[in-house]
C-alpha atoms as a PDB file:
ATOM      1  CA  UNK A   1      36.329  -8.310  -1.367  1.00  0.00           C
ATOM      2  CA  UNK A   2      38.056  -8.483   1.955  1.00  0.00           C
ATOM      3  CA  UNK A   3      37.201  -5.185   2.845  1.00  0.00           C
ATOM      4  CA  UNK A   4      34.008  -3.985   5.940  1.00  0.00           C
ATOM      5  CA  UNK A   5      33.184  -1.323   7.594  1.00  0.00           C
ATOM      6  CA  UNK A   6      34.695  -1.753  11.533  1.00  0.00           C
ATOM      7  CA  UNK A   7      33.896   1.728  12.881  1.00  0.00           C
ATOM      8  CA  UNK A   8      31.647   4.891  11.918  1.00  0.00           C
ATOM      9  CA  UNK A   9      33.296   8.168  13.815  1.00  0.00           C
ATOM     10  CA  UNK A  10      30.970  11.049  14.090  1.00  0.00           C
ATOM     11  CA  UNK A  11      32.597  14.995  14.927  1.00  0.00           C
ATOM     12  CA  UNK A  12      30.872  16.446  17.980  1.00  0.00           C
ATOM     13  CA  UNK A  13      31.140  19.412  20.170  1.00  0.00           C
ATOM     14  CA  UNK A  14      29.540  17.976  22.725  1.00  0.00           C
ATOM     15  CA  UNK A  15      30.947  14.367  23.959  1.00  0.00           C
ATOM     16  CA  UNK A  16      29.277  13.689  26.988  1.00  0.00           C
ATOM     17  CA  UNK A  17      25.958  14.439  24.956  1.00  0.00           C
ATOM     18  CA  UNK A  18      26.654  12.434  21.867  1.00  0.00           C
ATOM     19  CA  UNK A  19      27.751   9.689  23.965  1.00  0.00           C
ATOM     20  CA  UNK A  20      24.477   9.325  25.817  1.00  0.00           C
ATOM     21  CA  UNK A  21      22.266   9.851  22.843  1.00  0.00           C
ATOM     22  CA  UNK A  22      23.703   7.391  20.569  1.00  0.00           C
ATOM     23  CA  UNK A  23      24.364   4.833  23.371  1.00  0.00           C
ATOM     24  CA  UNK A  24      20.457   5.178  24.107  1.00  0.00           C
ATOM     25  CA  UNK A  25      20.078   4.884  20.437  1.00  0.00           C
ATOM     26  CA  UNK A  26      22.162   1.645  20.089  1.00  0.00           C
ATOM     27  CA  UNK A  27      21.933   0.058  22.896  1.00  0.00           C
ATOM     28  CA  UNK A  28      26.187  -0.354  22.034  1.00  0.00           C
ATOM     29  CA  UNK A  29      27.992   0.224  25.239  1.00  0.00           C
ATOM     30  CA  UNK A  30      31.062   2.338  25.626  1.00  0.00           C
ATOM     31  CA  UNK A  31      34.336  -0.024  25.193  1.00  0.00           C
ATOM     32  CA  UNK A  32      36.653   2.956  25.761  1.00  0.00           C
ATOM     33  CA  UNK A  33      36.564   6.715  26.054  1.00  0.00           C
ATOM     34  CA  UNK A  34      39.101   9.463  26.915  1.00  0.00           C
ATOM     35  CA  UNK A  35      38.763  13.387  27.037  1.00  0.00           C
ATOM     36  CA  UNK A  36      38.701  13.642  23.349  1.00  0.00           C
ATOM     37  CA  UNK A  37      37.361  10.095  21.971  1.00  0.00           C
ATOM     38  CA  UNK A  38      34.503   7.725  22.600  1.00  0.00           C
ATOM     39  CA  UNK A  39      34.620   4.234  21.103  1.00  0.00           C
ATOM     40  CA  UNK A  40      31.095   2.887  21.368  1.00  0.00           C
ATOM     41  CA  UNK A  41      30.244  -0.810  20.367  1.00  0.00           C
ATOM     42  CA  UNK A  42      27.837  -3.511  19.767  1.00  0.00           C
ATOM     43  CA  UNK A  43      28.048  -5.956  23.057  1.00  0.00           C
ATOM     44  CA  UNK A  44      26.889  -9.005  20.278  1.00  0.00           C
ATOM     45  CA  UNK A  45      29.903  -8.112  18.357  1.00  0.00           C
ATOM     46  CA  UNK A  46      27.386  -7.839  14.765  1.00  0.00           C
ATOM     47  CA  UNK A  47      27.298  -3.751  13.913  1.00  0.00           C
ATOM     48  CA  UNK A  48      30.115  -1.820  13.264  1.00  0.00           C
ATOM     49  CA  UNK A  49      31.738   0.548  16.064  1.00  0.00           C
ATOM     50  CA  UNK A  50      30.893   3.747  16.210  1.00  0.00           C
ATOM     51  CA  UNK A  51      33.210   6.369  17.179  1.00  0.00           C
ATOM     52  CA  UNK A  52      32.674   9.919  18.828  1.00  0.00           C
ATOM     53  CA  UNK A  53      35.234  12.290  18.418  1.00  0.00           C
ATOM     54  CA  UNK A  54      35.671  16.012  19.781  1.00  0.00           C
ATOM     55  CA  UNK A  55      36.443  18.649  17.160  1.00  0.00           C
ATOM     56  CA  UNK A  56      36.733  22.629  18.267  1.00  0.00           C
ATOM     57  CA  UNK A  57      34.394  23.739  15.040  1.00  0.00           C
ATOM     58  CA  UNK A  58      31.161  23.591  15.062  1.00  0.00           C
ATOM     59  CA  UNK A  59      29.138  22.188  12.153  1.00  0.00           C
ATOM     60  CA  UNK A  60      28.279  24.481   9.221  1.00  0.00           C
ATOM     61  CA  UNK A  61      26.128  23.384   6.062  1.00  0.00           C
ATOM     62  CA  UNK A  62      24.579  19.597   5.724  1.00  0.00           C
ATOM     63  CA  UNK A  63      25.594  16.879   7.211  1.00  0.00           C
ATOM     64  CA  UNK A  64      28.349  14.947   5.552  1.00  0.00           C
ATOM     65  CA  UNK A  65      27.315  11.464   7.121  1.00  0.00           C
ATOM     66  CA  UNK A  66      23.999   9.983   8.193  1.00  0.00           C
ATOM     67  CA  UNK A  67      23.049   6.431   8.992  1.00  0.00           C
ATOM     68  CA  UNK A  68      20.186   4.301   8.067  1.00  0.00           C
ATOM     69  CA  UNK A  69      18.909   2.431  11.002  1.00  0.00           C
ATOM     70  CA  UNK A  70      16.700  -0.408  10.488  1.00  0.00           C
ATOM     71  CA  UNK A  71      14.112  -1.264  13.014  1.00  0.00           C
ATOM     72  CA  UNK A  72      11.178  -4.051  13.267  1.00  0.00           C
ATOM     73  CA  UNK A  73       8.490  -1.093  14.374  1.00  0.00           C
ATOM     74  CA  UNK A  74       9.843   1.484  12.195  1.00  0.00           C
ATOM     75  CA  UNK A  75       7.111   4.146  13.847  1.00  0.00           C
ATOM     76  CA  UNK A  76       7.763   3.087  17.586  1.00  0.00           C
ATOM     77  CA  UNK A  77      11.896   3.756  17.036  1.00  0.00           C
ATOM     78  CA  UNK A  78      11.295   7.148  15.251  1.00  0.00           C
ATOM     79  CA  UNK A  79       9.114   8.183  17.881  1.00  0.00           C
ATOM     80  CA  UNK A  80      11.483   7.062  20.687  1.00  0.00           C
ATOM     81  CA  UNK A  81      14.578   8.676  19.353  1.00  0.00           C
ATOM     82  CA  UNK A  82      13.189  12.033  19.271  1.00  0.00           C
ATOM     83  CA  UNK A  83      12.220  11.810  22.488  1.00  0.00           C
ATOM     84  CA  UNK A  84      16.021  11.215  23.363  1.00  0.00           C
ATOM     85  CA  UNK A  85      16.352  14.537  21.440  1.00  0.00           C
ATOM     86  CA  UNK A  86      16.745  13.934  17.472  1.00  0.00           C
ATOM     87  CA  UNK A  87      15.157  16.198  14.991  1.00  0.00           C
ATOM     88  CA  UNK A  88      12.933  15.066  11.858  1.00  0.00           C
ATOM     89  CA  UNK A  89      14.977  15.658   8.506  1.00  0.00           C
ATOM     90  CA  UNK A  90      12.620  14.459   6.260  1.00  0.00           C
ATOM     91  CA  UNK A  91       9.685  11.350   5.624  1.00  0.00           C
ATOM     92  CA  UNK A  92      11.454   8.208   2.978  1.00  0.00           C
ATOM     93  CA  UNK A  93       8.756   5.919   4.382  1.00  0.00           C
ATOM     94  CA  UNK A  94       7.074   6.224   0.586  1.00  0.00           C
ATOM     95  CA  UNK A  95      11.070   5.624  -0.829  1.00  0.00           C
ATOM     96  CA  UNK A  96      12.133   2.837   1.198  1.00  0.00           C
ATOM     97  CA  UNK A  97      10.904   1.058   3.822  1.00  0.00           C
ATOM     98  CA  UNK A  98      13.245   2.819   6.340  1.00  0.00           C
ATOM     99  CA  UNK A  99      13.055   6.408   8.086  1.00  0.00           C
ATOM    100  CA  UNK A 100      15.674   9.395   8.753  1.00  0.00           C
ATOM    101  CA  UNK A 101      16.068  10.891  11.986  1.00  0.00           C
ATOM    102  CA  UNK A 102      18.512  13.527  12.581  1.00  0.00           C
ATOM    103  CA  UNK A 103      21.435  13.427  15.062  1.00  0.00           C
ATOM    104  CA  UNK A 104      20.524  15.307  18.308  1.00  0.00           C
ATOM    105  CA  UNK A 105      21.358  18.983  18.500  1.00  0.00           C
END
């Protein structure tokens, strides 16, 4: 199949936010932005983009999207990204040998 995944957008109320949490997430570096849109992406050209866009609601119910991020020290990465302000959701360490960490609030 010819088919990948290029970009990941995300909804947010809160740009300037989203954009700094996820680019300290990432690492990925902001390749263009305007008042509505932020296109964030991998400077080694290997993940897929991932997109920030405004939307006037606000989020009600779950989550429609999350992301599994991979990490070499899975413990040292969780602990890191809630310090930039994500929320637990819930423990797969015993499922798969990857963790879930919320999106910041």
């Amino acid at each position: 199949m010819s088919v990948s995944i290029g970009n990941i957008c995300i909804d947010t109320n809160d740009l300037a936010g989203s954009t700094a949490f996820w680019q300290a997430v990432t690492g990925y570096q902001v390749a263009s932005s305007d008042e509505g849109t932020t296109y964030l992406e991998d400077s080694n050209k290997v993940g897929a983009g991932l997109s920030l866009q405004v939307v006037p609601e606000g989020r009600e119910g779950k989550n429609r999207l999350h992301l599994d991020l991979f990490a070499d020290d899975l413990a040292d990465e969780v602990d890191r990204i809630r310090a930039l302000g994500a929320t637990a959701q819930r423990d797969h360490h015993r499922c798969r040998p990857r963790g879930r960490v919320g999106d910041h609030r």
